[in-house]
Protein backbone atom coordinates (compact mmCIF):
# COMPACT_ATOMS: atom_id res chain seq x y z
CA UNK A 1 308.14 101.42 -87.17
CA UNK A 2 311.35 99.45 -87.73
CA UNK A 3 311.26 98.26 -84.26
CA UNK A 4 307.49 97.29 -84.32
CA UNK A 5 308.66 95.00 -87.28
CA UNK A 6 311.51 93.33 -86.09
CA UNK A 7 309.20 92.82 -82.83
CA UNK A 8 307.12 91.18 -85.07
CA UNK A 9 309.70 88.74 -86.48
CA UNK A 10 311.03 87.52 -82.86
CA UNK A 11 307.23 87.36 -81.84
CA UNK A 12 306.58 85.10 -84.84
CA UNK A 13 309.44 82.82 -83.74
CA UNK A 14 307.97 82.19 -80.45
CA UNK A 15 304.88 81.44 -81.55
CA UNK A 16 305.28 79.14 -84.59
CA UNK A 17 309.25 78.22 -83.79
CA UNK A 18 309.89 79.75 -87.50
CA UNK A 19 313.54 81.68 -87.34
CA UNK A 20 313.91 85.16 -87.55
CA UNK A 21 316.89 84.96 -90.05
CA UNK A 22 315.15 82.93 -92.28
CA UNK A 23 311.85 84.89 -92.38
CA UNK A 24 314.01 88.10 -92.51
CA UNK A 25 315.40 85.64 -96.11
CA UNK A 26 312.18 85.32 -97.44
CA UNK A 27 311.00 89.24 -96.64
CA UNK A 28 314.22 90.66 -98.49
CA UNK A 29 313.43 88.23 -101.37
CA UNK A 30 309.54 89.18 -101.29
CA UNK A 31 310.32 93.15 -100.67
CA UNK A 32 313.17 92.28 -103.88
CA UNK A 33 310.50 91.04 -106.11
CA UNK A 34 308.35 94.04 -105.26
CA UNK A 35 310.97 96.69 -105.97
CA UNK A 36 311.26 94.75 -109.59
CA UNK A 37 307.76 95.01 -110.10
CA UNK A 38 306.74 98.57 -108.85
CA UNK A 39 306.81 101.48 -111.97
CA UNK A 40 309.30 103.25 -109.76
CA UNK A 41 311.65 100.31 -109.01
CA UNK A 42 313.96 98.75 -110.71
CA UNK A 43 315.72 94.98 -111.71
CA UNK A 44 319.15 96.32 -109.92
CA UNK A 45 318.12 96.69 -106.46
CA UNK A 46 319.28 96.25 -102.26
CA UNK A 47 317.09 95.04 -100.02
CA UNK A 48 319.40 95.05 -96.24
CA UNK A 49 317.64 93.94 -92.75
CA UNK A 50 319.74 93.90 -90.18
CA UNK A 51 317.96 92.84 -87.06
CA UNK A 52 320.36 94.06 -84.71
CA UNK A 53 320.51 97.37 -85.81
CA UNK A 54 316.94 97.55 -86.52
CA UNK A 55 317.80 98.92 -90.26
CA UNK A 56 315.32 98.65 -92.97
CA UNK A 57 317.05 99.81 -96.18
CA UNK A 58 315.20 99.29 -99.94
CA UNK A 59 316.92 100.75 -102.73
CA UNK A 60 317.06 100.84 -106.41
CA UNK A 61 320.84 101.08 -108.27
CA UNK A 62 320.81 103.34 -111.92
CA UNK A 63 323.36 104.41 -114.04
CA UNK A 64 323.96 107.76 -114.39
CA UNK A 65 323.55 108.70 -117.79
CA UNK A 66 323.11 112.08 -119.51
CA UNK A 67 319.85 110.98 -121.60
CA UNK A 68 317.47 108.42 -119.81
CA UNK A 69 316.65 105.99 -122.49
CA UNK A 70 315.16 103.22 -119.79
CA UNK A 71 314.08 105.21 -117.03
CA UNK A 72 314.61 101.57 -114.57
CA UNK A 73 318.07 101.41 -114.37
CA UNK A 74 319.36 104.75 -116.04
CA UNK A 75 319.06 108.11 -113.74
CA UNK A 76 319.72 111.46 -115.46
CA UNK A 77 322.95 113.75 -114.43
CA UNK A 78 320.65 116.60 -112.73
CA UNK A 79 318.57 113.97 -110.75
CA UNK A 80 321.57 112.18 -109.52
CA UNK A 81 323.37 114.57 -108.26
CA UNK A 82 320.58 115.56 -106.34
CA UNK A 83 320.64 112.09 -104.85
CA UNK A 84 323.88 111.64 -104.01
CA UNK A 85 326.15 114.78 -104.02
CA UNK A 86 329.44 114.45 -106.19
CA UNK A 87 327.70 112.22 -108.92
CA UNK A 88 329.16 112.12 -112.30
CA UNK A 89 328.15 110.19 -115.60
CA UNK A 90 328.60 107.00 -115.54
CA UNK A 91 328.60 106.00 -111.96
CA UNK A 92 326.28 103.72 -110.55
CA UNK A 93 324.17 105.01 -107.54
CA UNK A 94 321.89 104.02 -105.04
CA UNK A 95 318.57 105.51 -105.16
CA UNK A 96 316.87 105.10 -101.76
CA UNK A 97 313.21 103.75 -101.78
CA UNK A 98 310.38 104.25 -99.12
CA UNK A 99 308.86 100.81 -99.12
CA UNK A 100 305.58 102.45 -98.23
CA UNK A 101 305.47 104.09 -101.81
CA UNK A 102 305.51 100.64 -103.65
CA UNK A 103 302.50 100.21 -105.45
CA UNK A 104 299.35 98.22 -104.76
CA UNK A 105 300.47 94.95 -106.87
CA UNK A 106 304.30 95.34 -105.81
CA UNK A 107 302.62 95.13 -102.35
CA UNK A 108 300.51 92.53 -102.41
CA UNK A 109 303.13 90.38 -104.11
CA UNK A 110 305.43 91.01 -101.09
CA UNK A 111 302.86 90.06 -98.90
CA UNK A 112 301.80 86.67 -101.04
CA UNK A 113 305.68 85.80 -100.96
CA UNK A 114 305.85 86.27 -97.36
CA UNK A 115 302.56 83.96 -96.51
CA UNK A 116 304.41 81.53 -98.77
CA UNK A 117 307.31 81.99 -96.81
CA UNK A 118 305.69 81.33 -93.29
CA UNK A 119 303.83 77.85 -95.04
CA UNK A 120 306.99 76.68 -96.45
CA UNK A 121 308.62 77.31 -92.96
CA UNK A 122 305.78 75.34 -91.21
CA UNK A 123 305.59 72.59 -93.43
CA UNK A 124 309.11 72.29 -92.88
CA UNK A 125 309.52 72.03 -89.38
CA UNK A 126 306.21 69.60 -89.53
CA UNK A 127 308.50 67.35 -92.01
CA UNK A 128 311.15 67.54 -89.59
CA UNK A 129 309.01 66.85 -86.71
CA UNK A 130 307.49 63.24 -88.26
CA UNK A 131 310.41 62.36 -90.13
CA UNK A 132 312.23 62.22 -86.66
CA UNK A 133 309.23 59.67 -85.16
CA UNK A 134 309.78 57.90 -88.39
CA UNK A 135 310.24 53.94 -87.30
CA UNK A 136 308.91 54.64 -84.08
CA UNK A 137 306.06 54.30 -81.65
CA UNK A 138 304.24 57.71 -80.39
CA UNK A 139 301.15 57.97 -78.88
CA UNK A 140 298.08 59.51 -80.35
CA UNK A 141 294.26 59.81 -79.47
CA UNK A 142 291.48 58.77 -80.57
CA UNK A 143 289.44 61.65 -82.50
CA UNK A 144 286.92 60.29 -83.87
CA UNK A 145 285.56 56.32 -86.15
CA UNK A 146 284.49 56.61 -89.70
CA UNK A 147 281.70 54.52 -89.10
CA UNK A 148 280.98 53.27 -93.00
CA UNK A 149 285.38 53.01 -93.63
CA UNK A 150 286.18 52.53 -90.30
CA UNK A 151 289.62 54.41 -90.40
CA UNK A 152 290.55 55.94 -87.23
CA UNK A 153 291.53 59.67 -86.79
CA UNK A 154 293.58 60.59 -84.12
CA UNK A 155 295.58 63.05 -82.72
CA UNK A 156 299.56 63.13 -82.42
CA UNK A 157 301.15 66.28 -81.24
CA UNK A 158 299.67 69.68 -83.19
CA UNK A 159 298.27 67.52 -86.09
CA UNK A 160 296.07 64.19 -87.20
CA UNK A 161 297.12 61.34 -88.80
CA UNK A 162 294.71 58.46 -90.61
CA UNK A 163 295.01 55.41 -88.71
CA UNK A 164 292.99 52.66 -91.79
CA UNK A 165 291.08 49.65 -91.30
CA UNK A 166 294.07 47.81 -92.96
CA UNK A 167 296.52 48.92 -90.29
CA UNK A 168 294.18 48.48 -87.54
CA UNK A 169 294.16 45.31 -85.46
CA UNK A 170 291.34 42.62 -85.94
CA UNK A 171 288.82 42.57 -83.21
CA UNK A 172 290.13 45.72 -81.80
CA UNK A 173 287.88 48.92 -80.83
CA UNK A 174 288.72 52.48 -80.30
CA UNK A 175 286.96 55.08 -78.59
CA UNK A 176 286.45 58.85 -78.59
CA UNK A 177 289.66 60.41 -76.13
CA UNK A 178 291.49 57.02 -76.13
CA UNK A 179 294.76 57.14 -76.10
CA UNK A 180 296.69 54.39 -78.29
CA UNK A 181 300.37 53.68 -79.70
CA UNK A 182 301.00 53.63 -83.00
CA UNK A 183 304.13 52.73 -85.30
CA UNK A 184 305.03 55.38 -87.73
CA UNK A 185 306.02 53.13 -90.46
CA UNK A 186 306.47 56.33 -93.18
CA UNK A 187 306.44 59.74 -93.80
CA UNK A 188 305.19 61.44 -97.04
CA UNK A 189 306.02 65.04 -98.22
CA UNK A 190 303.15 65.32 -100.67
CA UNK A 191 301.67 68.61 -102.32
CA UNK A 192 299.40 69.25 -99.40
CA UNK A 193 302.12 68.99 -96.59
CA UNK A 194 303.77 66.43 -94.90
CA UNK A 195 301.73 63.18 -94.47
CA UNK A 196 302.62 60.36 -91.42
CA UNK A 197 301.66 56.86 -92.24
CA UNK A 198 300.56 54.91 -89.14
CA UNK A 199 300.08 51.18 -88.15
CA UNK A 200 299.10 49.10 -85.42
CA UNK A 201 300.13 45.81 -87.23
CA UNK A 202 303.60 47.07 -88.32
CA UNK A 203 306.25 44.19 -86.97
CA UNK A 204 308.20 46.95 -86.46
CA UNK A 205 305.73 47.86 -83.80
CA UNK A 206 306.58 44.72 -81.84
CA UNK A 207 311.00 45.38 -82.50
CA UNK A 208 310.10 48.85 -81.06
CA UNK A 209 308.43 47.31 -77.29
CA UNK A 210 311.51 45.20 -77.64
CA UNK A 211 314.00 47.86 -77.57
CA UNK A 212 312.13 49.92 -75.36
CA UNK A 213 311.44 47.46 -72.61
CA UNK A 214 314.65 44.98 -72.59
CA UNK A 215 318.03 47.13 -72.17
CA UNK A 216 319.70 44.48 -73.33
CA UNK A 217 318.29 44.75 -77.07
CA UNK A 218 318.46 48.67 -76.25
CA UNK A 219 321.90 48.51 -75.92
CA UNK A 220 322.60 46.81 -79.02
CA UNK A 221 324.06 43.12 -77.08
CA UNK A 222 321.19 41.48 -77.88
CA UNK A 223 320.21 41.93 -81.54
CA UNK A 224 316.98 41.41 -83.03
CA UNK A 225 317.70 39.57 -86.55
CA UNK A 226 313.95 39.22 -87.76
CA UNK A 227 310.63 38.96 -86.75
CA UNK A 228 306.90 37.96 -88.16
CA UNK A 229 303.82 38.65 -87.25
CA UNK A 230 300.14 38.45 -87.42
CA UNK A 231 298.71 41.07 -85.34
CA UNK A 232 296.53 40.38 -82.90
CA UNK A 233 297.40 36.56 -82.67
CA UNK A 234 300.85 35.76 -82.45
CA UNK A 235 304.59 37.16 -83.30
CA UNK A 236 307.52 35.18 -84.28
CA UNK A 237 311.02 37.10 -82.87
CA UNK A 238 314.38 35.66 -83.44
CA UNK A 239 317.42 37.15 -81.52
CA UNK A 240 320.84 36.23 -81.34
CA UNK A 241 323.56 37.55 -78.56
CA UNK A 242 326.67 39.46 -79.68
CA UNK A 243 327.71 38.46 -75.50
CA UNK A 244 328.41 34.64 -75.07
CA UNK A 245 327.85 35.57 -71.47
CA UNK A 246 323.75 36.54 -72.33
CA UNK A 247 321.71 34.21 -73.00
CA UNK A 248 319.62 36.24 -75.80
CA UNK A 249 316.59 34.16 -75.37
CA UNK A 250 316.21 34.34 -71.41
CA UNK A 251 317.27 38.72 -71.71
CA UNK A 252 313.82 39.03 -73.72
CA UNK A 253 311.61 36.68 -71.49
CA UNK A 254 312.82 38.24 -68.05
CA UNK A 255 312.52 36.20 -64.62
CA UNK A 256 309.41 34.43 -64.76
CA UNK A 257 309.08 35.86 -68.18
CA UNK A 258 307.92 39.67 -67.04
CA UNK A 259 309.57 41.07 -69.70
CA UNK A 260 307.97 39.38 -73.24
CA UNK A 261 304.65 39.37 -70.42
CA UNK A 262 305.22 43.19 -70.65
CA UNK A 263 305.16 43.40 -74.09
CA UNK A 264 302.27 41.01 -74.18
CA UNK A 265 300.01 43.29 -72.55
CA UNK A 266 300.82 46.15 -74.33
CA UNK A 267 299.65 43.90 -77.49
CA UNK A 268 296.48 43.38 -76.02
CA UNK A 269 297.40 39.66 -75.24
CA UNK A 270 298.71 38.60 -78.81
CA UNK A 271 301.29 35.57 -78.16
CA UNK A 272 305.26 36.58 -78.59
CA UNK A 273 307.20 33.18 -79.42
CA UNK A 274 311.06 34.30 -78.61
CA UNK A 275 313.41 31.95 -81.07
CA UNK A 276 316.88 31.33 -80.97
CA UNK A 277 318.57 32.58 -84.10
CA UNK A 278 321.27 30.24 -86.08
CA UNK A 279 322.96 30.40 -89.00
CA UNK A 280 322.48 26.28 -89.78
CA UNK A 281 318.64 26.84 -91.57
CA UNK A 282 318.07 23.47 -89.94
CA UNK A 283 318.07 24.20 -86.21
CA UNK A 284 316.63 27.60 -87.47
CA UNK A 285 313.70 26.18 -89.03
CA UNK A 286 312.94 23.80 -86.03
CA UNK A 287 313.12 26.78 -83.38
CA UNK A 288 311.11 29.14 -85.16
CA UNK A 289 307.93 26.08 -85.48
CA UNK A 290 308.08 26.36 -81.63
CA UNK A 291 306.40 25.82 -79.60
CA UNK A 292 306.15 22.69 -81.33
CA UNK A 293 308.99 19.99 -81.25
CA UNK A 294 310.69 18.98 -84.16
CA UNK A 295 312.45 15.21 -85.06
CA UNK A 296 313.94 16.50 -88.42
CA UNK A 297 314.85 19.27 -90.40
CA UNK A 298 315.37 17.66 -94.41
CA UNK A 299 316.81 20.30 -96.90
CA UNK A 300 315.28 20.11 -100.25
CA UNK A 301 318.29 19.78 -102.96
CA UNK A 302 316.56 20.85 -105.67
CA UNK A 303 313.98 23.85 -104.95
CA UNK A 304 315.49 26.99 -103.05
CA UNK A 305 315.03 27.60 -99.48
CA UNK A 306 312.91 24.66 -99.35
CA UNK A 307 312.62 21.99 -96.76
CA UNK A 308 310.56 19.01 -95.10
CA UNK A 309 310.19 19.35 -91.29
CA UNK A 310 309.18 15.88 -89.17
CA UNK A 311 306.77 16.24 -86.61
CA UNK A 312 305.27 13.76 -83.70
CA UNK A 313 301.88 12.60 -85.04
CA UNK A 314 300.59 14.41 -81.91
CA UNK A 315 302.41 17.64 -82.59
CA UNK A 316 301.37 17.73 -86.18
CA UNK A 317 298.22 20.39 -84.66
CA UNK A 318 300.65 22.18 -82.95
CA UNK A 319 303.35 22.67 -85.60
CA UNK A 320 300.91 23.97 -88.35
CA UNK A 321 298.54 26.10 -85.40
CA UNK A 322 295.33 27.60 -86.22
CA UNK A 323 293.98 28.22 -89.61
CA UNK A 324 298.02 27.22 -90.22
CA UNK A 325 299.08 30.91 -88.11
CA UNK A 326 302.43 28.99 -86.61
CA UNK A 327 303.91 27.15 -89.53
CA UNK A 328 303.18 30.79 -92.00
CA UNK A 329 304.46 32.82 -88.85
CA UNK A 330 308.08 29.84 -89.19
CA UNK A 331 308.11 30.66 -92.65
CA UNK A 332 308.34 34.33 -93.03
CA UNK A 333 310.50 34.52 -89.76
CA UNK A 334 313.08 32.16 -91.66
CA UNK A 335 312.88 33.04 -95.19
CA UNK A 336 312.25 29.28 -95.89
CA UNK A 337 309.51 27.15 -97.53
CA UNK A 338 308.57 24.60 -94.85
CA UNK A 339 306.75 20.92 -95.49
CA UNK A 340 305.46 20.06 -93.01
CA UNK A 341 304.83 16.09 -92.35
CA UNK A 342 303.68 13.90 -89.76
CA UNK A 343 306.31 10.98 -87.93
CA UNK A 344 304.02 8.38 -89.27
CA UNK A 345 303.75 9.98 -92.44
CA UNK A 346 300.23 10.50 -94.53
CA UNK A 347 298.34 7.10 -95.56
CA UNK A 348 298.97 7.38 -99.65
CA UNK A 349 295.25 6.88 -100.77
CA UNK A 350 294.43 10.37 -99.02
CA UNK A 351 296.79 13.55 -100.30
CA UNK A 352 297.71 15.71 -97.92
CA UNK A 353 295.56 18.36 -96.69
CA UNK A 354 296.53 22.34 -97.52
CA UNK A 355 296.96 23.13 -94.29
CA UNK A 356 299.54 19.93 -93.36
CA UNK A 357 301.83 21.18 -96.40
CA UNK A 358 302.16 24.28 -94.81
CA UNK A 359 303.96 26.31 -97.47
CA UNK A 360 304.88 29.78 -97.18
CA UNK A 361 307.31 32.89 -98.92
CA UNK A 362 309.20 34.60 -96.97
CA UNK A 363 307.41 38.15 -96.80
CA UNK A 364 308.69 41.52 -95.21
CA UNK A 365 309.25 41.08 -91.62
CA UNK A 366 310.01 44.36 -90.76
């Protein structure tokens, strides 16, 4: 019987990857409990398993007394001895119990405690499991569309994760047994397990190609210091070398740019803009409105992290991009509010239009 059980326990690890020392934890706790509760147990008792010498051993420690007053931890003289041979009042003995004989609640509690165990052990290793994809890309497929929401189930490893509209990219479509990648920008231990938090419009989404397709930014010698991004239309990336023999710029873009072309497709064709980090905010702000060129960089005095950028007349377009994506995409990359103004300047009877005073917060890049 012993060996059936401990068969048991090592099976269980295969299967589920849940210890055997840890369930054997929970079954002497659970088998504990049960001794406590059973009208023949008692609050001082010894639960041993021993895997290795397949021993099973419950039992229940009285006093020996020579009137039982509480019959759960005091044993009478006469009963003792015929126990444990020798026994005398006042020793404490071990009385030991068939675990079969527990009673119907004592074993149904064990059992409960042991189910409990087996979920706690489960949710744990699935914890374990997301928390180490945490800030990373995985790939999952494609169960099935809400078609009124339009959240996204799919599949990653043994379990699903939600994939919402929020964190899904405009314009794109997924279908049944497609298989996508996916940023796991969080994990969540809530009351009904372990919940992973998935995006497709994460920047970090776009740092993670980086690292996995240029060694150089890999390695560490090339080091990613922020990056912005509206998915599905462009991404802002600023690098800086910690090499003054690599050029951090060229690493990313790769002969003939392959590399940031690599990244491109895996993007679905969304524009990467590679900028030259610097700690003067002026040459800063002028790489990061690339790929339009830039006369001046004017620091505003008197308003934080504020400046006024001067632009050709015929870049002005290009600067602020469409529906103003480049000059918003400059501004969160550098953490700077950027004017934007024409080299002729605006005629003074007509204000400037919104979207020529690009103006934009910094917001969280990654």
């Amino acid at each position: 019987m012993n060996r059936e059980f401990f068969e048991a326990l090592e099976l269980l690890e295969k299967e589920k990857g849940i210890p055997v020392p840890y369930m054997i934890e929970k079954i002497q706790n659970a088998v504990s409990i049960a001794v406590k509760r059973d009208a023949n147990g008692g609050e001082d008792n010894i639960v041993e398993i021993d895997p290795v010498t397949a021993r099973f051993f419950v039992a229940v420690r009285k006093h020996v007394v020579e009137q039982v007053e509480d019959p759960s931890i005091e044993i009478g003289l006469g009963a003792a001895q015929g126990v444990k041979a020798g026994a005398k009042l006042g020793d404490l003995i071990e009385i030991p119990l068939d675990p079969k004989r527990f009673g119907r609640i004592a074993a149904m509690s064990a059992k409960h405690v042991i189910r409990q165990g087996i979920r706690e052990a489960e949710r744990g290793q699935l914890l374990a499991e997301y928390q180490s994809k945490q800030c990373d890309i995985v790939t999952a497929t494609v169960v099935k569309t809400d078609p009124r929401r339009g959240n996204v189930t799919v599949e990653i490893g043994r379990s699903e994760a939600i994939l919402p509209k929020s964190e899904q990219v405009p314009g794109e479509e997924y279908k049944d047994g497609e298989r996508i990648k996916v940023y796991v920008s969080d994990v969540i231990n809530g009351e009904k397990g372990p919940k992973i938090m998935i995006s497709r419009i994460h920047p970090g989404l776009v740092k993670r190609l980086f690292e996995m397709n240029i060694p150089e930014v890999y390695d560490g010698t090339v080091e990613i210091k922020s990056i912005s991004r509206e998915a599905g239309v462009r991404s802002k990336v600023a690098v800086t070398s910690r090499d003054e023999n690599v050029d951090a710029v060229g690493a990313c873009i790769g002969p003939k740019g392959a590399r940031v072309n690599s990244i491109v497709d895996e993007l679905g064709g969304e524009k990467i803009d590679v900028i030259r980090y610097s700690e003067d905010p002026a040459e800063f702000v002028a790489a990061a409105l690339s790929p339009a060129s830039v006369l001046s960089v004017e620091i505003d005095p008197e308003v934080p992290r504020a400046c006024r950028v001067v632009v050709p007349d015929h870049q002005l377009s290009l600067a602020i991009g469409n529906k103003g994506h480049n000059a918003r995409l400059a501004a969160r990359l550098t953490g700077w509010k950027i004017d934007i103004r024409p080299e002729s300047g605006f005629p003074e009877e007509e204000p400037a239009a919104p979207d020529e005073q690009q103006t934009e917060e910094a917001g969280g890049t990654l």
